[in-house]
C-alpha atoms as a PDB file:
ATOM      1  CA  UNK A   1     108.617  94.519 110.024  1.00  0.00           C
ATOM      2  CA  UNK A   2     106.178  91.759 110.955  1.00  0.00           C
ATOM      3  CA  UNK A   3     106.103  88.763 113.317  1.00  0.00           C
ATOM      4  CA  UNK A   4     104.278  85.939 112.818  1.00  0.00           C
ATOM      5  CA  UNK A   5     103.114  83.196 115.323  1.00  0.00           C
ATOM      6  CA  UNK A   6     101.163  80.306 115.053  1.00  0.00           C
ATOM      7  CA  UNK A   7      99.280  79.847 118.503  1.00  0.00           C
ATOM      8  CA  UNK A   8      96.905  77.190 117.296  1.00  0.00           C
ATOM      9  CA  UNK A   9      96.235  75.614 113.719  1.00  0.00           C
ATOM     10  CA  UNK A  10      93.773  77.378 113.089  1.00  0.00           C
ATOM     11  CA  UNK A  11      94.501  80.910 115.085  1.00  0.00           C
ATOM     12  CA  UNK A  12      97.742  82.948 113.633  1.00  0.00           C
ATOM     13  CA  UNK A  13      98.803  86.174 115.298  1.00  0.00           C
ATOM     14  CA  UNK A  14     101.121  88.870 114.173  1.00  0.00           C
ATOM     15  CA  UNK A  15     102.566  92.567 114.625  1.00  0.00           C
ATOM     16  CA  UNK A  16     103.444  94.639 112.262  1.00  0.00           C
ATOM     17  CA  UNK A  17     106.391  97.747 113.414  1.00  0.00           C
ATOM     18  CA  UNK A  18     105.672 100.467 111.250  1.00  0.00           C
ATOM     19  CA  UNK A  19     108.337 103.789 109.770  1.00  0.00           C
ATOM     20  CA  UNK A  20     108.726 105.053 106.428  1.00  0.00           C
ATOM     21  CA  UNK A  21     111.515 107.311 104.783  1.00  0.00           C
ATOM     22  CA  UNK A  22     110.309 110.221 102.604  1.00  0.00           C
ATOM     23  CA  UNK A  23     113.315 111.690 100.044  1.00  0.00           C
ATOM     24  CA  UNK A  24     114.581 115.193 101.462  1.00  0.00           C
ATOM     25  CA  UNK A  25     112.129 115.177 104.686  1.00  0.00           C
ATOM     26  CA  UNK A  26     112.821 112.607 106.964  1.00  0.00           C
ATOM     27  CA  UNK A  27     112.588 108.901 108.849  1.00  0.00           C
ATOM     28  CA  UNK A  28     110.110 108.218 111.332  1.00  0.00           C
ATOM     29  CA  UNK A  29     107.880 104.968 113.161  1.00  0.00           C
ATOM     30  CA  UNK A  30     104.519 105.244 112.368  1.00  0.00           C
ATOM     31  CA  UNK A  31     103.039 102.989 114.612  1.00  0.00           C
ATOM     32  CA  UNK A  32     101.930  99.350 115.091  1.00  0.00           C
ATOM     33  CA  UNK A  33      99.682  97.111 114.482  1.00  0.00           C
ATOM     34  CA  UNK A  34      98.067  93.698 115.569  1.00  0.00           C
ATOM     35  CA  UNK A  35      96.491  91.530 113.257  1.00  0.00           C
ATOM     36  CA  UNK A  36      94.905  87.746 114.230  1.00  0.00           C
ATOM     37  CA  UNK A  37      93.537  85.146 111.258  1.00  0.00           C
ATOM     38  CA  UNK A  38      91.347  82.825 112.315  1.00  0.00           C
ATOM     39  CA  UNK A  39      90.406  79.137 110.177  1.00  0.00           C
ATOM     40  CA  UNK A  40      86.713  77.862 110.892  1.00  0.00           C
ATOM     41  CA  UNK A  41      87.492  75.012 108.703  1.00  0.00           C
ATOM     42  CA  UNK A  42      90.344  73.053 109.656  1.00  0.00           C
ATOM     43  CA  UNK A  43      90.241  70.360 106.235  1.00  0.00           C
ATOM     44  CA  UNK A  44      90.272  71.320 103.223  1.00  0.00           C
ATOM     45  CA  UNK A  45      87.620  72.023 101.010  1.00  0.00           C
ATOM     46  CA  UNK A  46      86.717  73.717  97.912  1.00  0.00           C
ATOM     47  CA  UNK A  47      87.189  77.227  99.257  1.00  0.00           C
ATOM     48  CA  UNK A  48      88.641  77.968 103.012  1.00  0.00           C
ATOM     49  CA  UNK A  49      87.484  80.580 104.419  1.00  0.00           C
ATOM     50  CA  UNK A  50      89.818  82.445 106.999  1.00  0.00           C
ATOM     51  CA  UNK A  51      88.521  85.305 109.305  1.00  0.00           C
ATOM     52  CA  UNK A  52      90.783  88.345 109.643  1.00  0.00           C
ATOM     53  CA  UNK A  53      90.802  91.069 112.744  1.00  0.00           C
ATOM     54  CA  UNK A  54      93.747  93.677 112.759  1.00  0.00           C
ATOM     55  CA  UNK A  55      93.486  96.933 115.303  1.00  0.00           C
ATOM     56  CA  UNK A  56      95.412  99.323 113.938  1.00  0.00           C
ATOM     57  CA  UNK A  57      97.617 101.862 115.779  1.00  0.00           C
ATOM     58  CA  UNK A  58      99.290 104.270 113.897  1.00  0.00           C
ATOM     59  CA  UNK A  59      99.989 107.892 112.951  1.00  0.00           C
ATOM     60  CA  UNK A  60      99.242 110.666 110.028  1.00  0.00           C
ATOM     61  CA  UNK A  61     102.929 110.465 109.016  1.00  0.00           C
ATOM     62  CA  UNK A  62     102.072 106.569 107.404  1.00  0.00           C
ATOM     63  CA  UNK A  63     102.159 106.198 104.259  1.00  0.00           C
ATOM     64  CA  UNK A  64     101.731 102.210 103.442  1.00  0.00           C
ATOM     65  CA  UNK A  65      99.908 100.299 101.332  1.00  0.00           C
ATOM     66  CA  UNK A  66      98.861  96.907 102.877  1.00  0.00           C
ATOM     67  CA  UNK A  67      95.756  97.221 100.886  1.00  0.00           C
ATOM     68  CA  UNK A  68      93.436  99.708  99.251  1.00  0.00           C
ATOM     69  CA  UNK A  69      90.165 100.975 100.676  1.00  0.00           C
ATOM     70  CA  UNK A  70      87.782 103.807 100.409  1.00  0.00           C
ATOM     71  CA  UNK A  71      88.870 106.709  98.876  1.00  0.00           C
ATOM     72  CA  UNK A  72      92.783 105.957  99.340  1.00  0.00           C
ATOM     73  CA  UNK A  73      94.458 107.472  96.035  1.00  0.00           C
ATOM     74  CA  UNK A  74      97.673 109.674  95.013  1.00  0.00           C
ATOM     75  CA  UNK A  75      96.814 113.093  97.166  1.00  0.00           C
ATOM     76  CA  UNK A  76      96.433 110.826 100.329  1.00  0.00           C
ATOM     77  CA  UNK A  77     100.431 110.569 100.042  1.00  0.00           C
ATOM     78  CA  UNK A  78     101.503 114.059  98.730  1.00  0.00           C
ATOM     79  CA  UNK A  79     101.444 115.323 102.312  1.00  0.00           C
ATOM     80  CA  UNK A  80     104.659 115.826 103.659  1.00  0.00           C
ATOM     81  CA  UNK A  81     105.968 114.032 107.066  1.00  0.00           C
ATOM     82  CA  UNK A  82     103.816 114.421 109.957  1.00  0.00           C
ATOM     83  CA  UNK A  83     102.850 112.164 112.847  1.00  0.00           C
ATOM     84  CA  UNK A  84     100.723 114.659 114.692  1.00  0.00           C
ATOM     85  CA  UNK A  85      97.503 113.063 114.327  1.00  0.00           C
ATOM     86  CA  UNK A  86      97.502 109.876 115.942  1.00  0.00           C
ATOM     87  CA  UNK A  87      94.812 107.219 114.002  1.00  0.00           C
ATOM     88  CA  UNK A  88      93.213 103.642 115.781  1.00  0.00           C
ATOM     89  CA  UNK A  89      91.091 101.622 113.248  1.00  0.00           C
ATOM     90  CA  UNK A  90      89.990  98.156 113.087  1.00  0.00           C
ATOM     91  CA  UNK A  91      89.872  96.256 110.113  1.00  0.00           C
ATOM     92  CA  UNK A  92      88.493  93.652 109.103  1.00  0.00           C
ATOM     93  CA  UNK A  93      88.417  90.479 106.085  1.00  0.00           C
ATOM     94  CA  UNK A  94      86.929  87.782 104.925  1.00  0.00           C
ATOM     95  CA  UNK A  95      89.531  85.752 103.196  1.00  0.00           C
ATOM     96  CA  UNK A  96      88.513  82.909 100.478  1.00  0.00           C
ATOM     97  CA  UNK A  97      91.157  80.565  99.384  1.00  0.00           C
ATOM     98  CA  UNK A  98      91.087  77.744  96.891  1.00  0.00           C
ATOM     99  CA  UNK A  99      93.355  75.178  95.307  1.00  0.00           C
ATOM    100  CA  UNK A 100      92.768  74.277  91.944  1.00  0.00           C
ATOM    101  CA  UNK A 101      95.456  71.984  89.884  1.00  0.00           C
ATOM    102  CA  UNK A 102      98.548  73.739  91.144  1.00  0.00           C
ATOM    103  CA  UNK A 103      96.834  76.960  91.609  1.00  0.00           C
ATOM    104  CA  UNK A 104      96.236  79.103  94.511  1.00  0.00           C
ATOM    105  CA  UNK A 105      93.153  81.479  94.095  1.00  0.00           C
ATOM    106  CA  UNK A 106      92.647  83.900  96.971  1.00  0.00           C
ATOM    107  CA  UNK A 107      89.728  86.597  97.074  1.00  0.00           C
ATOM    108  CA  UNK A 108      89.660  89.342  99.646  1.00  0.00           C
ATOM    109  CA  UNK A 109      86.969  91.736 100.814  1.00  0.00           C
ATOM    110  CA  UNK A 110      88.296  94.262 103.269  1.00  0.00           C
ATOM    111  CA  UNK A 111      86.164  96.441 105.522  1.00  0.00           C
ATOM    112  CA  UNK A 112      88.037  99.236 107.491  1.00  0.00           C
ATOM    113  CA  UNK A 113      87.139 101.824 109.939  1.00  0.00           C
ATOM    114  CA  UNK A 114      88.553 104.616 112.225  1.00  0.00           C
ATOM    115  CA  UNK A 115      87.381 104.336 115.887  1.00  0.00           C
ATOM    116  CA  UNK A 116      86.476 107.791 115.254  1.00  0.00           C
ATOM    117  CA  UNK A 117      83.338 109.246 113.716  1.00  0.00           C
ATOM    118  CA  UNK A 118      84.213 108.280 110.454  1.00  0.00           C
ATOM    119  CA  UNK A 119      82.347 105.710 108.041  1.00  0.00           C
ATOM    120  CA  UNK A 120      83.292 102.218 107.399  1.00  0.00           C
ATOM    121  CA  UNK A 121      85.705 101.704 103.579  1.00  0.00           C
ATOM    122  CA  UNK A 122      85.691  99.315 101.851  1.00  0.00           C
ATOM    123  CA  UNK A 123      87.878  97.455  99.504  1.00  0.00           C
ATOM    124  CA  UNK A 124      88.993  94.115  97.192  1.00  0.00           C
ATOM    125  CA  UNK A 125      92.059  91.702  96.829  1.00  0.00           C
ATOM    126  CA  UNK A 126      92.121  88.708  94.020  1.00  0.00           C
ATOM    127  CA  UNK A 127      95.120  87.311  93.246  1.00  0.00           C
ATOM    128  CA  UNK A 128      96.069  83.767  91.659  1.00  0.00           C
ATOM    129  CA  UNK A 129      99.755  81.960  91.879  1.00  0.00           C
ATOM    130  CA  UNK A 130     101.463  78.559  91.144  1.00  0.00           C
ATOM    131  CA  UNK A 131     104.901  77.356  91.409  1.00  0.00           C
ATOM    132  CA  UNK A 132     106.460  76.829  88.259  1.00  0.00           C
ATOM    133  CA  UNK A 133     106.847  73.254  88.694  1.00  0.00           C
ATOM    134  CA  UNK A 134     103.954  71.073  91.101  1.00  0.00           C
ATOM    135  CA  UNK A 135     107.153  68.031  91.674  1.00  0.00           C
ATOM    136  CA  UNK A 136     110.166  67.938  93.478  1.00  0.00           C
ATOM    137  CA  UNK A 137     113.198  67.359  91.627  1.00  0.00           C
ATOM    138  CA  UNK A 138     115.068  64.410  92.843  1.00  0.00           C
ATOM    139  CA  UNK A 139     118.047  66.193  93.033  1.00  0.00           C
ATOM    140  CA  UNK A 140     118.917  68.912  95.789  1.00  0.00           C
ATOM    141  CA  UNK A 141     119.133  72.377  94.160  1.00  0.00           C
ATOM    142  CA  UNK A 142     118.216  75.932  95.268  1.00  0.00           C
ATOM    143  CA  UNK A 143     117.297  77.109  92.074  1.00  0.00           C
ATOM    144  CA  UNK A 144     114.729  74.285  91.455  1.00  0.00           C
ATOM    145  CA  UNK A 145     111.922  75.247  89.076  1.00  0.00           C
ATOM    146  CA  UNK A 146     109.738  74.308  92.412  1.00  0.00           C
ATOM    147  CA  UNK A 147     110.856  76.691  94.295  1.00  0.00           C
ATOM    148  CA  UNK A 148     109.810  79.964  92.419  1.00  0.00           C
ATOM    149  CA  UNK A 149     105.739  80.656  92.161  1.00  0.00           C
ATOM    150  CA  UNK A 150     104.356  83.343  89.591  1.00  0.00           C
ATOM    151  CA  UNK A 151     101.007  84.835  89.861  1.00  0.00           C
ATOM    152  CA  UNK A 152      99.005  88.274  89.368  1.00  0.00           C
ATOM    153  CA  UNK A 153      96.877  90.377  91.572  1.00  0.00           C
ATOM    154  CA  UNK A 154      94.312  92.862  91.270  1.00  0.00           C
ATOM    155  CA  UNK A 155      93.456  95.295  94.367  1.00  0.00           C
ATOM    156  CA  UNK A 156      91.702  98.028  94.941  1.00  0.00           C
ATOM    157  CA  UNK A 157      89.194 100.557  96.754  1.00  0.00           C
ATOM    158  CA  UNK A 158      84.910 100.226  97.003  1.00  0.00           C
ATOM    159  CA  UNK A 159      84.115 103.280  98.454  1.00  0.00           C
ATOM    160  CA  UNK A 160      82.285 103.380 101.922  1.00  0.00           C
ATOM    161  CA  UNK A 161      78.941 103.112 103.715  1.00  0.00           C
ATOM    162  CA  UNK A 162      77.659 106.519 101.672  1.00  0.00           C
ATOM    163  CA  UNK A 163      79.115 105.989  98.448  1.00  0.00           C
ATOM    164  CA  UNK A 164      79.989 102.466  98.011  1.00  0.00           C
ATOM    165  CA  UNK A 165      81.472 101.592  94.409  1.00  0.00           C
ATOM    166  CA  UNK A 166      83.595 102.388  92.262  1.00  0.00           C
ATOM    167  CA  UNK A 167      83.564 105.536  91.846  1.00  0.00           C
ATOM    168  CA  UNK A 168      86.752 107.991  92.500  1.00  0.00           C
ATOM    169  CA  UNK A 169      88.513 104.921  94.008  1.00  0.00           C
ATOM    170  CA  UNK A 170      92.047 103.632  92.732  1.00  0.00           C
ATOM    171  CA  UNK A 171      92.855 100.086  91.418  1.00  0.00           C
ATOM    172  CA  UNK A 172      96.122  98.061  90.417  1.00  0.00           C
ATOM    173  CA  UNK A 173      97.134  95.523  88.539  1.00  0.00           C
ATOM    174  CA  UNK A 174     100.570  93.814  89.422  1.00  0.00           C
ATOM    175  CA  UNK A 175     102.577  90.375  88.600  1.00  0.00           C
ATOM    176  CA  UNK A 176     103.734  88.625  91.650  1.00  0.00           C
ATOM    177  CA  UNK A 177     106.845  86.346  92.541  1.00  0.00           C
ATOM    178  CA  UNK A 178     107.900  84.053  94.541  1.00  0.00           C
ATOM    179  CA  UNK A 179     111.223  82.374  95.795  1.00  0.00           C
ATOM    180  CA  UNK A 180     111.555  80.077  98.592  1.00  0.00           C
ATOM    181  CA  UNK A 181     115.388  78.769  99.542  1.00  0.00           C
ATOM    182  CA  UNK A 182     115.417  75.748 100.962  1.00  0.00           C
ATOM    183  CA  UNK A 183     116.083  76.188 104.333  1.00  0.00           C
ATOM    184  CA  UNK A 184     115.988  79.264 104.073  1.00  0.00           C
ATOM    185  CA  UNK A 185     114.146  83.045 103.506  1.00  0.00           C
ATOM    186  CA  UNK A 186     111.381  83.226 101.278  1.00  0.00           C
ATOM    187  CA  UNK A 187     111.918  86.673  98.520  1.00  0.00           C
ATOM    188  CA  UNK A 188     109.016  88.571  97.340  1.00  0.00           C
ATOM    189  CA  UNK A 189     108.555  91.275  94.586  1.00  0.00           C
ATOM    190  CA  UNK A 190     105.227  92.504  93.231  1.00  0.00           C
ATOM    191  CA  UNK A 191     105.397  95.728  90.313  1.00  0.00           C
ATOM    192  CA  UNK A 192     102.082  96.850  90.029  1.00  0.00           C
ATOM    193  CA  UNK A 193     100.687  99.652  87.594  1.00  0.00           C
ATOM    194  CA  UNK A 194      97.667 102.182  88.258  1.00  0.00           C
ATOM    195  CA  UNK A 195      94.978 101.357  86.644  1.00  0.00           C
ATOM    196  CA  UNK A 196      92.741 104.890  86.500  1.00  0.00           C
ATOM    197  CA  UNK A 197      94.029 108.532  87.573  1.00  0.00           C
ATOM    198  CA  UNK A 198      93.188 107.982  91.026  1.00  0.00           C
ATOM    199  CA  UNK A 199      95.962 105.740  91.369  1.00  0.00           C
ATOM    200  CA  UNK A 200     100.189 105.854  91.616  1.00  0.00           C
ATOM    201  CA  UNK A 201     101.527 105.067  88.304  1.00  0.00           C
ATOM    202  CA  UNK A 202     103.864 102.318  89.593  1.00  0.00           C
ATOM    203  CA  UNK A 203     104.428 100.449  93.026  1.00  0.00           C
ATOM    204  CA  UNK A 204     106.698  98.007  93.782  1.00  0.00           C
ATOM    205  CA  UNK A 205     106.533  95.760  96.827  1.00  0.00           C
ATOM    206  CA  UNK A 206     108.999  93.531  97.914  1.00  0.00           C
ATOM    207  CA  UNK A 207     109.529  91.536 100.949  1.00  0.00           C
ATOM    208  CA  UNK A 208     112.089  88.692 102.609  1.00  0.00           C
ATOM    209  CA  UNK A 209     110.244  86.299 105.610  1.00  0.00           C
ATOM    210  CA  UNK A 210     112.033  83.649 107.357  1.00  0.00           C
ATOM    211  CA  UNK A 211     110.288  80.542 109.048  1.00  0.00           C
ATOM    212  CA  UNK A 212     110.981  79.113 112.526  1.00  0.00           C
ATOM    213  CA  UNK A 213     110.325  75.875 113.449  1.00  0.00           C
ATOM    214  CA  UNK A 214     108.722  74.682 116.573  1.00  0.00           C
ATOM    215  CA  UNK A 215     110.281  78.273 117.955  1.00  0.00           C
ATOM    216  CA  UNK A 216     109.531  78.155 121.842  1.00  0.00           C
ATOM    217  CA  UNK A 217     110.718  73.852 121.548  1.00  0.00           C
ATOM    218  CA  UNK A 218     114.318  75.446 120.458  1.00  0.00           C
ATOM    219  CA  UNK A 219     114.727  78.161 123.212  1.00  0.00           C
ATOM    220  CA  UNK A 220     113.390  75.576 125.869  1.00  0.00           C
ATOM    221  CA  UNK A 221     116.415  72.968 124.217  1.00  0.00           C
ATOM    222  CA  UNK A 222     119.178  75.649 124.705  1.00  0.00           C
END
């Protein structure tokens, strides 16, 4: 689960509540984190670069995939369910986004560290979308050709400060899409396919996030 806020225009803070369910073992909350994106450039311009800080508070017995970095590949989630060994890491991203003619292009590079004696990872994001139609129908509908967005994205791990590349790291490839109710939830989904042995054959992502309005105005009306 994750909560969003937007303290300033150009400052967004969230928290993430972490648990995952492993078939025959068990169900269990992995930890938390908190993650803050910050916008230097408050126009827009040809690319926008946002600045991302997360801290990271969470246990051996998680097994998500916000991103790929490092090493991170199919043995790191063969393990069965264990929360013994508590892990605090700091990550960090420079995000590029541009807007080209309906399309959103977005390039990640993600560097990632435990507090602990352990090197920094690193790892990539690109992914491009657009909504299958850039004007508003004049006529209210939910299943508008505006409202759905299709895109791709490509992810994967760099290796670390000793052996930075791309070697033994795992990569995907997945389609991505988009639909946004009116007035409503926004639905996710996102198959992606391994690209090399290091990686799962198949992922699937999905998601639902719902947007408040001027929250603390509302509570302060009632």
């Amino acid at each position: 689960m994750e909560f969003e806020y937007g303290v300033k225009t150009w400052w967004t803070s969230e928290l993430y509540l972490d648990s995952q369910t492993t078939a025959n073992e068990s169900s269990l909350f992995t930890g938390f984190r908190i993650e803050n994106r910050f916008r230097p450039l408050l126009q827009e311009h040809w690319i926008n670069p946002v600045l991302y800080a997360e801290f990271e508070n969470i246990n051996s017995a998680n097994k998500s995939l916000l991103e790929v970095v490092g090493h991170d590949g199919v043995e790191d989630f063969l393990e069965r369910n264990d929360r013994s060994e508590k892990k605090r890491e700091v990550e960090l991203k420079l995000i590029l986004g541009s807007n080209f003619k309906g399309w959103n292009i977005s390039e990640n590079f993600i560097a990632e560290k435990n507090i602990k004696n352990e090197p920094w990872e690193f790892g990539y994001a690109i992914g491009v979308s657009r909504p299958l139609s850039l004007s508003a129908s004049p006529n209210a509908c939910r299943l508008c050709r505006e409202n759905f967005a299709l895109g791709a994205e490509l992810y994967g791990g760099l290796g670390d400060r000793y052996t930075f590349g791309l070697h033994d790291t795992s990569h995907y490839l997945a389609p991505t899409m988009a639909f946004r109710m009116p007035n409503g939830p926004t639905f996710m989904v996102s198959p992606a396919a391994g690209l090399n042995s290091n990686s799962h054959g198949f992922l699937l992502r999905f998601g639902m996030s719902y947007e408040v309005d001027q929250f603390f105005s509302r509570l302060k009306r009632r």
